[in-house]
Protein backbone atom coordinates (compact mmCIF):
# COMPACT_ATOMS: atom_id res chain seq x y z
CA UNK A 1 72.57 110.76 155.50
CA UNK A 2 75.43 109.02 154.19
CA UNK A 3 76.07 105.43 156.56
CA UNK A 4 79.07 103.85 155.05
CA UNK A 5 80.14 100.61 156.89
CA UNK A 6 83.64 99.16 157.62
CA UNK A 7 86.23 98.12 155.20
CA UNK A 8 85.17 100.66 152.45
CA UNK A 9 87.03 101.38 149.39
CA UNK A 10 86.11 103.84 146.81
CA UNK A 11 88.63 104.41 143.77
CA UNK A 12 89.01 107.92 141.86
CA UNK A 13 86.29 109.90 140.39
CA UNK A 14 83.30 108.03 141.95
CA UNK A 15 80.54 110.57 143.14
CA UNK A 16 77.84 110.09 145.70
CA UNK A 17 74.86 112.37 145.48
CA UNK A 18 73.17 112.05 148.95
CA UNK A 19 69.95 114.19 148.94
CA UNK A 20 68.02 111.30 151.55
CA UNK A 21 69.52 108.45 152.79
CA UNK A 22 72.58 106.33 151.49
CA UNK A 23 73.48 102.62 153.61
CA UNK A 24 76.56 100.85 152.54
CA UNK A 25 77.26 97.84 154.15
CA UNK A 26 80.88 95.93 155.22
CA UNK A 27 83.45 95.33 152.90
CA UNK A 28 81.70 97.23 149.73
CA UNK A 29 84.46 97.79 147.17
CA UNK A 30 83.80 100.99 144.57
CA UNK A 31 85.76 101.12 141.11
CA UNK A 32 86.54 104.62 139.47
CA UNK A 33 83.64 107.00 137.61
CA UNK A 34 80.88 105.22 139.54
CA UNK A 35 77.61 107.18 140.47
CA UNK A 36 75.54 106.78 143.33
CA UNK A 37 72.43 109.06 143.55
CA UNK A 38 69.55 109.32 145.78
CA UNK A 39 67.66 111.63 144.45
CA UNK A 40 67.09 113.41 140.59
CA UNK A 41 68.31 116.32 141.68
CA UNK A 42 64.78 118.37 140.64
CA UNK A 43 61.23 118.43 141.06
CA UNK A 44 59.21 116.91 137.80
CA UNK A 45 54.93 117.36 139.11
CA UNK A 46 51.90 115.79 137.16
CA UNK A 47 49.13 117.13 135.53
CA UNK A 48 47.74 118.43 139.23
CA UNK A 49 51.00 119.95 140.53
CA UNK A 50 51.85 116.79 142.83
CA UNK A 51 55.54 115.76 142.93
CA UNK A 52 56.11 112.66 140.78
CA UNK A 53 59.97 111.80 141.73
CA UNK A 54 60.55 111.89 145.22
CA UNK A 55 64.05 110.99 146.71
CA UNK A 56 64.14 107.05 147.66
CA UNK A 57 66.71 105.57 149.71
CA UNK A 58 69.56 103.16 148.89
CA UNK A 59 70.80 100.30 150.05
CA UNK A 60 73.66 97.87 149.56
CA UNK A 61 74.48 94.94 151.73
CA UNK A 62 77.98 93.56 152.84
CA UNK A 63 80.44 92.18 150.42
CA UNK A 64 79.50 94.14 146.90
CA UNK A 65 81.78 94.86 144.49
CA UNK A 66 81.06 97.67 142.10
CA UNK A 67 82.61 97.95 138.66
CA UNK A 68 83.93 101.24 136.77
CA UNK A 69 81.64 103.18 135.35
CA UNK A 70 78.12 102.15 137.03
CA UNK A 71 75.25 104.17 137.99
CA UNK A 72 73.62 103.10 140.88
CA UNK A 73 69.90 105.22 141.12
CA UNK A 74 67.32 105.75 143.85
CA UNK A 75 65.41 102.92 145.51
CA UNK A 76 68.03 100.42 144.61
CA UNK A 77 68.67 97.68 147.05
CA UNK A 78 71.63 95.28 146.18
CA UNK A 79 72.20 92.09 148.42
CA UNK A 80 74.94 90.68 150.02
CA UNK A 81 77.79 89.03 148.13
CA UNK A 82 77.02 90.68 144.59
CA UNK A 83 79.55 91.78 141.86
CA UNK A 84 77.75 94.62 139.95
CA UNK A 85 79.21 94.51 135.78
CA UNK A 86 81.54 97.23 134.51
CA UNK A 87 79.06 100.26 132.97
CA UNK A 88 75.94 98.77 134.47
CA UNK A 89 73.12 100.88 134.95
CA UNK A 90 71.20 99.78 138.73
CA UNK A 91 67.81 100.55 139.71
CA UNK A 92 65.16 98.98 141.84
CA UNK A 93 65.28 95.64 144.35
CA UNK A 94 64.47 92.38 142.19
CA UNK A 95 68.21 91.47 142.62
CA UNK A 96 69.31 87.80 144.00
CA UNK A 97 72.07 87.28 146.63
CA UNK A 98 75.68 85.67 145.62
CA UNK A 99 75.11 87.24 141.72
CA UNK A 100 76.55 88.94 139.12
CA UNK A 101 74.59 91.90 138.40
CA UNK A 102 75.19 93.63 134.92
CA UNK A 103 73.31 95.27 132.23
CA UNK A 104 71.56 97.85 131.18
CA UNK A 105 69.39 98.31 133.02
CA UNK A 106 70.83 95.69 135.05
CA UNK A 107 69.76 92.64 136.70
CA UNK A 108 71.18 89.60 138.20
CA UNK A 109 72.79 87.30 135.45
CA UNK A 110 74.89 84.33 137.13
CA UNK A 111 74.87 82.72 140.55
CA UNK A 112 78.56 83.06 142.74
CA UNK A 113 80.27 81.58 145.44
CA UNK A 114 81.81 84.65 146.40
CA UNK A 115 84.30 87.23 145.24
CA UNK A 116 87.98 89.21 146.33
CA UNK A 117 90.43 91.41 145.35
């Protein structure tokens, strides 16, 4: 399920693999050659055949603008007001509000009053 709220704007070449569950928020701005998945794509088990990488949700809150070139993976959760670094690489939820998240893997770097086009 792919829930993409209003005011969304996704430049060329971005791809969004929705295996689960997707949630953008308002006025989320993509650049080109991002990558947005929910899921690995496959099935990797342990030692006693019990799945190991199961297909986690993500979310991003209002007013996040996304660089070119950034891989967004499952179980993310970005908050509101964020600008995420060209090339970044974006897992997990330890991100802060009104940042600039960049890196590889990412995380949040420097506090902002907000951000537009």
């Amino acid at each position: 399920k792919l829930c993409v709220g209003d005011n969304f704007a996704v430049s060329a070449n971005s791809q969004f693999l929705c295996y689960n569950k997707i949630t953008l928020g308002r006025d989320i701005q993509f650049s080109w050659d991002c990558l947005v998945m929910d899921s690995d794509t496959h099935t990797i088990f342990d030692a006693k055949s019990k799945r190991i990488n199961t297909d986690k949700e993500i979310k991003i809150a209002d007013k996040v603008w996304v660089g070119c070139r950034v891989t967004i993976l499952k179980g993310t959760i970005i908050p509101k007001n964020c600008v995420i670094g060209a090339t970044s690489l974006v897992l997990g939820d330890e991100f802060k509000e009104n940042t600039i998240i960049l890196g590889c893997p990412a995380k949040s770097v420097r506090k902002i009053g907000g951000w537009e086009l």
